[in-house]
N, C-alpha and C. Protein backbone atom coordinates (compact mmCIF):
# COMPACT_ATOMS: atom_id res chain seq x y z
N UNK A 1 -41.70 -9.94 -25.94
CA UNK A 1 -40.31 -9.68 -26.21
C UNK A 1 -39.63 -9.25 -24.91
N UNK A 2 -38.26 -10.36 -24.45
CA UNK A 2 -37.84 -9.40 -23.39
C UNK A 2 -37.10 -8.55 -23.37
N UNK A 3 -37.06 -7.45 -22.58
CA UNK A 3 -36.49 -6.43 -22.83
C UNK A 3 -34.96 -6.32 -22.13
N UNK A 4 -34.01 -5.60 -23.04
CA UNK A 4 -32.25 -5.33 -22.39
C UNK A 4 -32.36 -5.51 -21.23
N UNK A 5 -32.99 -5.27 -20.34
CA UNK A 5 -32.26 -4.88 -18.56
C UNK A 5 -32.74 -5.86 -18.07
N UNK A 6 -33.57 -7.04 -18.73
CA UNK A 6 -34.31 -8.08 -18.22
C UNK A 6 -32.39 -9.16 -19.05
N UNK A 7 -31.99 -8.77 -19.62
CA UNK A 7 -31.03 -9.86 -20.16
C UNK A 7 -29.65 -9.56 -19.68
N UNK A 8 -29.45 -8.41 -19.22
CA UNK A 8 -28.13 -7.90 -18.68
C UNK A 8 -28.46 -8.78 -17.12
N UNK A 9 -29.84 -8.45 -16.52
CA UNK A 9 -29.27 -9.30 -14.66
C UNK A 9 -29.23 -10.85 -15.43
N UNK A 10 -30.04 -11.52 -15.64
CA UNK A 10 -30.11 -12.69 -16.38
C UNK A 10 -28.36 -13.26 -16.18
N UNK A 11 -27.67 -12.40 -17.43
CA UNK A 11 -26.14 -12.39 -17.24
C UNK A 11 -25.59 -12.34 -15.92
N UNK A 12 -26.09 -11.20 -15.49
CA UNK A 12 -25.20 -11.13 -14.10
C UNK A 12 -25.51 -11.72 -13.06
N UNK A 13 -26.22 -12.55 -13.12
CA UNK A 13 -27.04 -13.46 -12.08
C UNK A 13 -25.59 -14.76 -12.38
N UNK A 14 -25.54 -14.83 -13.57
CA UNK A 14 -25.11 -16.44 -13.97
C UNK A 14 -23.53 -16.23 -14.15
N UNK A 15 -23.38 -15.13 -13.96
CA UNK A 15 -21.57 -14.77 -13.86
C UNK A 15 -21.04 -14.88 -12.01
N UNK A 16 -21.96 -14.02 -11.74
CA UNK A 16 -22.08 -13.99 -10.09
C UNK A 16 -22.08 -15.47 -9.60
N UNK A 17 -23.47 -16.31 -10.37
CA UNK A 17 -22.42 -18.07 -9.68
C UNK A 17 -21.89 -18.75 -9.93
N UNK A 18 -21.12 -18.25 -11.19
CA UNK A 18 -19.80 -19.13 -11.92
C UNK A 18 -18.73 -18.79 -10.50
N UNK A 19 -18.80 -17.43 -10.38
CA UNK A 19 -17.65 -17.14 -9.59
C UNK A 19 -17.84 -17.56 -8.54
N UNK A 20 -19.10 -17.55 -7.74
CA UNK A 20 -19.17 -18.03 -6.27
C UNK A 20 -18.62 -20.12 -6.23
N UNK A 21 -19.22 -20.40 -7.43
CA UNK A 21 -18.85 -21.31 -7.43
C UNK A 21 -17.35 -22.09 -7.72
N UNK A 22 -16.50 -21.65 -8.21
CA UNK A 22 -15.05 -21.49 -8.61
C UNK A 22 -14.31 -20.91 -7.31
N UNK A 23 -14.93 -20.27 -6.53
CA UNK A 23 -14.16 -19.64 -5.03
C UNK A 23 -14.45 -20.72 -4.01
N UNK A 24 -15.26 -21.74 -3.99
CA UNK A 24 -16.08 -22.42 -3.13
C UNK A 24 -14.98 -23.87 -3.74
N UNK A 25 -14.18 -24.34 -5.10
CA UNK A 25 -13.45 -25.39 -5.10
C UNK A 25 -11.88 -24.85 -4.39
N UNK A 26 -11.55 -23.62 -4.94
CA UNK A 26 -10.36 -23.58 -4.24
C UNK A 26 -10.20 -23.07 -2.85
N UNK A 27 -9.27 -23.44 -2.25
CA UNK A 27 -9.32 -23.08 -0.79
C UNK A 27 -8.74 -22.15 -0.82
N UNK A 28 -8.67 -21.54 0.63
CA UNK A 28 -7.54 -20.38 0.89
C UNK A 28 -5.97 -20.91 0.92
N UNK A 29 -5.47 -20.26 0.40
CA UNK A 29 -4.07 -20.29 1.33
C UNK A 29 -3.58 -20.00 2.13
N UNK A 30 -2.73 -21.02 2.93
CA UNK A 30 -2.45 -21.22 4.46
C UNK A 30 -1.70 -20.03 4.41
N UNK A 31 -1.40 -19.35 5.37
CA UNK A 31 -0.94 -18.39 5.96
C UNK A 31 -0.10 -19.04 6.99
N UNK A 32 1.19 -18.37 7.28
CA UNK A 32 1.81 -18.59 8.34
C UNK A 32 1.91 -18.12 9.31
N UNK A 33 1.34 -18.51 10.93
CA UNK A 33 1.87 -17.28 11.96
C UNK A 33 2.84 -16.73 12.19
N UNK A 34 3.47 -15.37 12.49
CA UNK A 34 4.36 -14.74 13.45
C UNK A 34 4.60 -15.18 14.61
N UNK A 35 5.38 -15.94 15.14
CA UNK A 35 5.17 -16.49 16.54
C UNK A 35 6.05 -15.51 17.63
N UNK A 36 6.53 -14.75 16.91
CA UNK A 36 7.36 -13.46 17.61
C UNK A 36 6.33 -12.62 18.19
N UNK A 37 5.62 -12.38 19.63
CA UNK A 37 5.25 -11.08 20.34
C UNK A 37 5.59 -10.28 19.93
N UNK A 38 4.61 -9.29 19.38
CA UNK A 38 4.91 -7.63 19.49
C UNK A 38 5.30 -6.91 20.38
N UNK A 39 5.51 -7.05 21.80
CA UNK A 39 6.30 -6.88 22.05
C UNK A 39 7.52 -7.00 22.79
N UNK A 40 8.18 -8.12 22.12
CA UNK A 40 9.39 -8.81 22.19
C UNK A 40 9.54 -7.98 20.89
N UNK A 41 9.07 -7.41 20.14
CA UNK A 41 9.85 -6.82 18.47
C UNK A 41 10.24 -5.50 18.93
N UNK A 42 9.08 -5.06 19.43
CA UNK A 42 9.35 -3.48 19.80
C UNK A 42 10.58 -3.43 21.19
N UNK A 43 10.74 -4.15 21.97
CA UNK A 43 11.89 -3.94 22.85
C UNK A 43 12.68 -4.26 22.39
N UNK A 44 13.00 -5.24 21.15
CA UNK A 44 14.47 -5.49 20.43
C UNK A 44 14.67 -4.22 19.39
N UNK A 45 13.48 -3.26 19.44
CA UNK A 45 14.19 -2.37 18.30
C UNK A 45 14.09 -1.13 19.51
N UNK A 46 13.80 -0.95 20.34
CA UNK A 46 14.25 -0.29 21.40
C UNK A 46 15.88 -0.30 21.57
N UNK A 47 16.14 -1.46 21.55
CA UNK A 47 17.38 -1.63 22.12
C UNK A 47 18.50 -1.53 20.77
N UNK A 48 18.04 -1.53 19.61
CA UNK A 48 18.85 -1.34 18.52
C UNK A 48 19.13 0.41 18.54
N UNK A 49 18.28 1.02 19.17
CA UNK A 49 18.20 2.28 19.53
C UNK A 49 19.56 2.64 19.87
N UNK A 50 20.32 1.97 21.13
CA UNK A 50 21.10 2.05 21.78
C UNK A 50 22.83 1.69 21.32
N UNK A 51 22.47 0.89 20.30
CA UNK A 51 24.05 0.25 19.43
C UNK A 51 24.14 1.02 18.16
N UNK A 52 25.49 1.23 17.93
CA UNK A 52 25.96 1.87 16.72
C UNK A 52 26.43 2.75 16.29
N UNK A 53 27.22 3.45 15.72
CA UNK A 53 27.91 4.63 15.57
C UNK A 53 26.73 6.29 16.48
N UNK A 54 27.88 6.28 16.84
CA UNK A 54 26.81 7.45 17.58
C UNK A 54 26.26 8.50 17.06
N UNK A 55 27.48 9.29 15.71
CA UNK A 55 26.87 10.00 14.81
C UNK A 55 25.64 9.86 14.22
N UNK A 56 25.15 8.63 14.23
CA UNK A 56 24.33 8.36 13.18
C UNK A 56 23.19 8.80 13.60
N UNK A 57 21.82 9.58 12.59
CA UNK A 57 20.58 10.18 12.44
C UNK A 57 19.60 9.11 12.60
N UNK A 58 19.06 8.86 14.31
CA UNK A 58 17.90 7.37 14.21
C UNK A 58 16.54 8.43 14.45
N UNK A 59 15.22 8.00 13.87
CA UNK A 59 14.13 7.73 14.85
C UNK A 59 13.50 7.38 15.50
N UNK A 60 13.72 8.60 17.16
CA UNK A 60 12.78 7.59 18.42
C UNK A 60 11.72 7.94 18.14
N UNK A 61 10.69 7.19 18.68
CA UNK A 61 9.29 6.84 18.66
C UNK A 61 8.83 6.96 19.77
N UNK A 62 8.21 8.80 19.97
CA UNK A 62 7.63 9.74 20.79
C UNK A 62 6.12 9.39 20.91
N UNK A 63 5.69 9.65 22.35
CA UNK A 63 4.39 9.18 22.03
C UNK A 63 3.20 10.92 22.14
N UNK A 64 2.48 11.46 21.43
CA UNK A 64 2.38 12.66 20.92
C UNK A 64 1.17 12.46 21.40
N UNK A 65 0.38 13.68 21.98
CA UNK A 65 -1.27 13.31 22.64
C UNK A 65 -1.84 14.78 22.04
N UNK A 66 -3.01 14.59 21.31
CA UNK A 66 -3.80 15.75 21.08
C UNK A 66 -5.16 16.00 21.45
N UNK A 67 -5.65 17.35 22.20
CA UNK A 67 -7.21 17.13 22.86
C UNK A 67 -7.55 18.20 21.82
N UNK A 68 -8.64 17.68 21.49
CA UNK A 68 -9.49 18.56 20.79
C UNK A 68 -10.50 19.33 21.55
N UNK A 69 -10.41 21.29 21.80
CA UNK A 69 -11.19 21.66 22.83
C UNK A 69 -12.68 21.45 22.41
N UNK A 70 -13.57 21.48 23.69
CA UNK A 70 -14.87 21.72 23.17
C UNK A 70 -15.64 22.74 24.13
N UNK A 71 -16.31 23.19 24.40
CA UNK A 71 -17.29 23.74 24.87
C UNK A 71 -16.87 23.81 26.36
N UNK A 72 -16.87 22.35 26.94
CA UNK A 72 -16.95 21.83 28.10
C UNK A 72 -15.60 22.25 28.93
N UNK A 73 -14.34 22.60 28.10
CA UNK A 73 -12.66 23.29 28.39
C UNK A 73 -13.20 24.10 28.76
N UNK A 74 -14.20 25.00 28.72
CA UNK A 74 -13.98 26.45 29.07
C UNK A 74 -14.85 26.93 30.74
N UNK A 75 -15.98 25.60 30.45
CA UNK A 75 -16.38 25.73 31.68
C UNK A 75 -15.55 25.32 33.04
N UNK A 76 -15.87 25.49 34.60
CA UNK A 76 -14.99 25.36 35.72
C UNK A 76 -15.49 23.73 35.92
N UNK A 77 -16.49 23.41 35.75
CA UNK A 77 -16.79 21.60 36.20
C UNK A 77 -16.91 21.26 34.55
N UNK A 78 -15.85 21.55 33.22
CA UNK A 78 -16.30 20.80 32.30
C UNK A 78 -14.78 20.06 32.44
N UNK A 79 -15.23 19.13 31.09
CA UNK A 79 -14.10 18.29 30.91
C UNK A 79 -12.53 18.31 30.38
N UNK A 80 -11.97 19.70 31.05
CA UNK A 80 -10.94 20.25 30.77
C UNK A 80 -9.61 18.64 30.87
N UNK A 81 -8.41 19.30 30.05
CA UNK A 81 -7.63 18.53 30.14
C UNK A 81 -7.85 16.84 30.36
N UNK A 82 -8.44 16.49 29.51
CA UNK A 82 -8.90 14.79 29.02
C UNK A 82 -8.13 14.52 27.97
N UNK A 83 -7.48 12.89 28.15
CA UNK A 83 -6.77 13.05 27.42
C UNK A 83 -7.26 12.42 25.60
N UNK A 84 -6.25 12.98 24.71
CA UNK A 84 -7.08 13.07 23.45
C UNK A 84 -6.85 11.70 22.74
N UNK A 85 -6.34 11.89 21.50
CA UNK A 85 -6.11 11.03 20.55
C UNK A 85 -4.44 10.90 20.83
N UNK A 86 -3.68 9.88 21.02
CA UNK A 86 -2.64 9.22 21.05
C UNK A 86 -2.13 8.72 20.10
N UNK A 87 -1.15 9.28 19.42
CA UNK A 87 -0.23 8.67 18.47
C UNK A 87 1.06 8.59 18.84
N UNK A 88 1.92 7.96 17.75
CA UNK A 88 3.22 7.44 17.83
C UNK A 88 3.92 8.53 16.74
N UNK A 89 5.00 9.19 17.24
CA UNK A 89 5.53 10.37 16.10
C UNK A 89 6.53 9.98 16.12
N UNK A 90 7.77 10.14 15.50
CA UNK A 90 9.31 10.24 15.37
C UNK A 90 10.37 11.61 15.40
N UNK A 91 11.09 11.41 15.91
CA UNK A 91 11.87 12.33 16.25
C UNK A 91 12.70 12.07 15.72
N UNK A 92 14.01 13.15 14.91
CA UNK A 92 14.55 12.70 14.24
C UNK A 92 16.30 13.53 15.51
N UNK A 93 16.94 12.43 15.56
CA UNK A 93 17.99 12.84 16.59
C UNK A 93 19.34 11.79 16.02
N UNK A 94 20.96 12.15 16.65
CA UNK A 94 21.69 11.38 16.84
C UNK A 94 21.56 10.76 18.07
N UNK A 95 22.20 9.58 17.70
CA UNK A 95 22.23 7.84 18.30
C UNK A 95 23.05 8.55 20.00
N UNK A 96 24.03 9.22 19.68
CA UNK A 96 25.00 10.06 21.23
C UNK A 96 23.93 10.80 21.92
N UNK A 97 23.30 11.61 21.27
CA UNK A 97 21.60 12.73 22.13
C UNK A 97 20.67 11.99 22.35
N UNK A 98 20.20 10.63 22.00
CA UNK A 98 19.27 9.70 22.28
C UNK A 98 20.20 8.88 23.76
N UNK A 99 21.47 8.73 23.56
CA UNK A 99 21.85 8.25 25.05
C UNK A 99 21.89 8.73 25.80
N UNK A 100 22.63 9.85 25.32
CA UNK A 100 22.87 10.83 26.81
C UNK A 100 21.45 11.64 27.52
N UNK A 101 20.44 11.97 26.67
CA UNK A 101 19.28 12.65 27.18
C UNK A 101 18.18 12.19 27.00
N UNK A 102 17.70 10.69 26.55
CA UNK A 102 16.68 10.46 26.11
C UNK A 102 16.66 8.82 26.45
N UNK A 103 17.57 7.57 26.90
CA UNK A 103 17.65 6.30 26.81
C UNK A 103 16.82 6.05 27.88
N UNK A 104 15.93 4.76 27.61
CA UNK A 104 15.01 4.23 28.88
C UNK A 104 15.33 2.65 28.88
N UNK A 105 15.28 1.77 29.51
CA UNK A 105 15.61 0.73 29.70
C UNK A 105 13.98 0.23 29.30
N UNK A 106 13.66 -1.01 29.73
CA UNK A 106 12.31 -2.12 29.02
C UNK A 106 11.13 -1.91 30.24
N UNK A 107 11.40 -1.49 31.34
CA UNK A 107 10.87 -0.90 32.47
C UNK A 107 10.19 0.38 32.18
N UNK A 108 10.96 1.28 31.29
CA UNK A 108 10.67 2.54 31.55
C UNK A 108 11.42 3.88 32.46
N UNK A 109 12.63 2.83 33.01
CA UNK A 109 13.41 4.08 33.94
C UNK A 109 14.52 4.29 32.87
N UNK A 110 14.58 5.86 33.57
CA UNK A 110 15.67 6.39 32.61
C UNK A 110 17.24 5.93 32.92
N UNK A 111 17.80 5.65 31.83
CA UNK A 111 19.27 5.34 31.42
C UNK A 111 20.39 6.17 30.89
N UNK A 112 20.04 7.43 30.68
CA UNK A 112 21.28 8.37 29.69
C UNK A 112 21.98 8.27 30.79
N UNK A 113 22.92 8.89 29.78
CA UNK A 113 24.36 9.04 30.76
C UNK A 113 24.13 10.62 31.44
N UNK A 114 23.82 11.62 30.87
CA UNK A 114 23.55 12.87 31.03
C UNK A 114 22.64 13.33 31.72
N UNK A 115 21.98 14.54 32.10
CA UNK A 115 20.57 14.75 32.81
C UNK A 115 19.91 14.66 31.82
N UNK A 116 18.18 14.59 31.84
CA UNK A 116 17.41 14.54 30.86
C UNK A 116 17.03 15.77 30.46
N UNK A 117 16.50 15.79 29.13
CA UNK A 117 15.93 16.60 28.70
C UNK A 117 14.30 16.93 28.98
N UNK A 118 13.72 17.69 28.98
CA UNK A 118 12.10 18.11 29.78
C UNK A 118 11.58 16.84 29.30
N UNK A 119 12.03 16.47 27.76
CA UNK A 119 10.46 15.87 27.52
C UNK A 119 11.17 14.58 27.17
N UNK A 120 12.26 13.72 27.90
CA UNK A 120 12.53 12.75 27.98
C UNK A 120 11.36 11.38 28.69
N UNK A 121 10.22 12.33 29.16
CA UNK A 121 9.12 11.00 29.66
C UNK A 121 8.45 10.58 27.90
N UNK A 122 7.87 11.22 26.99
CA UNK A 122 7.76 10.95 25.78
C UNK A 122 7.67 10.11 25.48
N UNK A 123 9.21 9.78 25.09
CA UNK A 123 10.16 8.49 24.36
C UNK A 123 8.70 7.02 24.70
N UNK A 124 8.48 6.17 23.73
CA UNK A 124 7.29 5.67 23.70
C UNK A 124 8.31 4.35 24.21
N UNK A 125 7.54 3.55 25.46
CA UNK A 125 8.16 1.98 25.90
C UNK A 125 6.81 1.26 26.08
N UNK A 126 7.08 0.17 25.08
CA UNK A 126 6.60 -0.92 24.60
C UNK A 126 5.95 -1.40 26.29
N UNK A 127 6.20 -1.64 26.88
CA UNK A 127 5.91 -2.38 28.35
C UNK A 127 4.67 -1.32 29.42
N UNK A 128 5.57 0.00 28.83
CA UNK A 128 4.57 0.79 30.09
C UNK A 128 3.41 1.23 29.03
N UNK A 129 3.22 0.54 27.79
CA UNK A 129 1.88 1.43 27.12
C UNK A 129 0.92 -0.19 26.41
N UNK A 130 0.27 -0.63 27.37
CA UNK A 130 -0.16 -1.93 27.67
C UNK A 130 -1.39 -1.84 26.09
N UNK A 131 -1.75 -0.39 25.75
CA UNK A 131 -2.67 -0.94 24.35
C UNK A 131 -2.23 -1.09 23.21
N UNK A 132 -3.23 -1.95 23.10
CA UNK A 132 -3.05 -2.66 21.62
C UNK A 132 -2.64 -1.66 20.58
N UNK A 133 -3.70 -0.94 20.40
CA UNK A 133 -3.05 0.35 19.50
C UNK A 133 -2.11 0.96 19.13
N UNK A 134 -1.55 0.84 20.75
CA UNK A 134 -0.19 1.59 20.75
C UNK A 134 0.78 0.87 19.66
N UNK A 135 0.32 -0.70 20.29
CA UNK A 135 1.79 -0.99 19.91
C UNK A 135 1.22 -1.44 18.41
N UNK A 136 0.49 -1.54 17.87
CA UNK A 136 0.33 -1.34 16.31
C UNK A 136 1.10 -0.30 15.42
N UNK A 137 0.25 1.35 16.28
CA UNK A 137 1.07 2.26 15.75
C UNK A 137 2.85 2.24 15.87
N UNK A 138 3.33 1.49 16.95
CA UNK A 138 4.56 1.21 16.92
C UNK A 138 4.98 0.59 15.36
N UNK A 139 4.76 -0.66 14.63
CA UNK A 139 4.67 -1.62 13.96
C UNK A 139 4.60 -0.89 12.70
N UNK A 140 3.39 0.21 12.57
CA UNK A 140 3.73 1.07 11.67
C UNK A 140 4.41 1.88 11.44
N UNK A 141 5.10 2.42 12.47
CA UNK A 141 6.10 3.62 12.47
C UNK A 141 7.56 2.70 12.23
N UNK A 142 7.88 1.44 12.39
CA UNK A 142 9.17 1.11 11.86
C UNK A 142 8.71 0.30 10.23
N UNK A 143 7.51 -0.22 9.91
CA UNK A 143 7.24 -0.49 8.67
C UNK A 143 7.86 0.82 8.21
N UNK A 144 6.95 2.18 8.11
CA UNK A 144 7.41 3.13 7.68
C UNK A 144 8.66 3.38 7.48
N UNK A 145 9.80 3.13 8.56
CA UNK A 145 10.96 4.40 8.54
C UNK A 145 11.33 2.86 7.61
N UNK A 146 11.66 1.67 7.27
CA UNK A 146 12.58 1.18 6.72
C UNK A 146 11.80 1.23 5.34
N UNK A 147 10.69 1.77 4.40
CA UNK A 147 10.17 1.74 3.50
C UNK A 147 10.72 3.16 2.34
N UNK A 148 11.26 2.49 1.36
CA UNK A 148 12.11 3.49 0.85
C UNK A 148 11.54 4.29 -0.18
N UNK A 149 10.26 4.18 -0.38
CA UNK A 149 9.09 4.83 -1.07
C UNK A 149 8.81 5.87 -0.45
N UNK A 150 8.63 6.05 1.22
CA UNK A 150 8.50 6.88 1.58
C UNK A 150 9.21 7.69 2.44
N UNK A 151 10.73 7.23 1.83
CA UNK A 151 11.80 8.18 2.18
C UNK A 151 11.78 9.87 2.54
N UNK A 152 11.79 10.06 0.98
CA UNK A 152 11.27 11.72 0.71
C UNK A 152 9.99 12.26 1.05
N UNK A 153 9.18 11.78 1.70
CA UNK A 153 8.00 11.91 1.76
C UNK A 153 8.30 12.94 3.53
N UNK A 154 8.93 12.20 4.29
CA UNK A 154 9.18 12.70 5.84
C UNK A 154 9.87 13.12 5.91
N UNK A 155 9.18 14.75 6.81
CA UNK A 155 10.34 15.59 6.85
C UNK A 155 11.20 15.23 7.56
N UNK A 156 11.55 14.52 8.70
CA UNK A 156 12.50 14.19 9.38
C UNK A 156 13.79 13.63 8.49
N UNK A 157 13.44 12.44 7.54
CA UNK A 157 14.73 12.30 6.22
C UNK A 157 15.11 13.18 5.37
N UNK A 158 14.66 14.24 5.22
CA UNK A 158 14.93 15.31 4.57
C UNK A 158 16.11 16.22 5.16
N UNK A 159 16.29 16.46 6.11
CA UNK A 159 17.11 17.21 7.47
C UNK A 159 18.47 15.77 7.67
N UNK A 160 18.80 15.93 6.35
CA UNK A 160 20.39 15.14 6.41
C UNK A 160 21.30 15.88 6.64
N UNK A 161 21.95 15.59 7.37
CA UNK A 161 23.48 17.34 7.92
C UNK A 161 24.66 17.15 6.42
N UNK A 162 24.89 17.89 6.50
CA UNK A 162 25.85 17.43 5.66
C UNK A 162 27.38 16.81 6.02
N UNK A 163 27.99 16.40 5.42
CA UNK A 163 28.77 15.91 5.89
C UNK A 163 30.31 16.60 5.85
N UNK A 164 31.12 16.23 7.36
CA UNK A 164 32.56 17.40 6.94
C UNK A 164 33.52 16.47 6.16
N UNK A 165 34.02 17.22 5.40
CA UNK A 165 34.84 16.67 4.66
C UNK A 165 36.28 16.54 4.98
């Protein structure tokens, strides 16, 4: 007599190549490339940075570095000040304080109209940050800000001024 667990794989043996076999007639579907450079996207939204009511609340895309100490910080020949994990953060500013103290051209030299602010080197440019990564995390940080699910989620959209009447 055979026994249950001898008739359950039995089953799952013969389900497993229905399906392999049914994936093996249809093909994939074609996919289309992006033929737009990443970054040719990220310097056109650089530059959207720069147009538009000046009042208006944009996020630049700061580039934020964290070292995690270890052991080796504290010694005189250890590996003090290395740099850490690199991300892409947002800052939440008006479109007039992003020109006047914060604008960089596709180079990387500064453009405000004003003097800069300390931490105007920051501001993240597509050209002077040659990894891949980077500019992924770029890709995600504007997926993000135009995704309206996760509006309320960042504190930066939260910090709406109010408006004068």
């Amino acid at each position: 007599m055979p026994s249950l667990f001898s008739k359950k794989k039995k089953d799952e043996s013969e389900t497993a190549q229905t399906i392999t076999l049914e994936a093996s007639k249809n093909p994939p579907p074609a996919y289309t490339e992006d033929t737009t450079p990443a970054s040719h996207k990220a310097v056109s939204y650089q530059r959207s940075l720069l147009e538009g009511d000046p009042n208006d609340k944009i996020d630049v895309p700061m580039i934020h570095t964290t070292h995690k100490l270890s052991m080796g910080d504290y010694l005189p020949w250890g590996s003090a000040m290395k740099t850490g994990k690199r991300t892409l953060i947002s800052r939440s500013m008006t479109r007039d304080c992003y020109i006047k103290h914060y604008a960089k051209d596709e180079e990387g030299n500064y453009i405000g109209t004003e003097r800069p602010y300390p931490d105007h080197q920051l501001v993240f440019v597509p050209n002077k940050s040659t990894p891949d990564d980077i500019l992924q995390q770029l890709n995600e940080f504007v997926d993000v800000r135009h995704d309206i699910r996760n509006l309320h989620e960042r504190k930066e959209m939260k910090r709406i001024p109010n408006s004068v009447a």
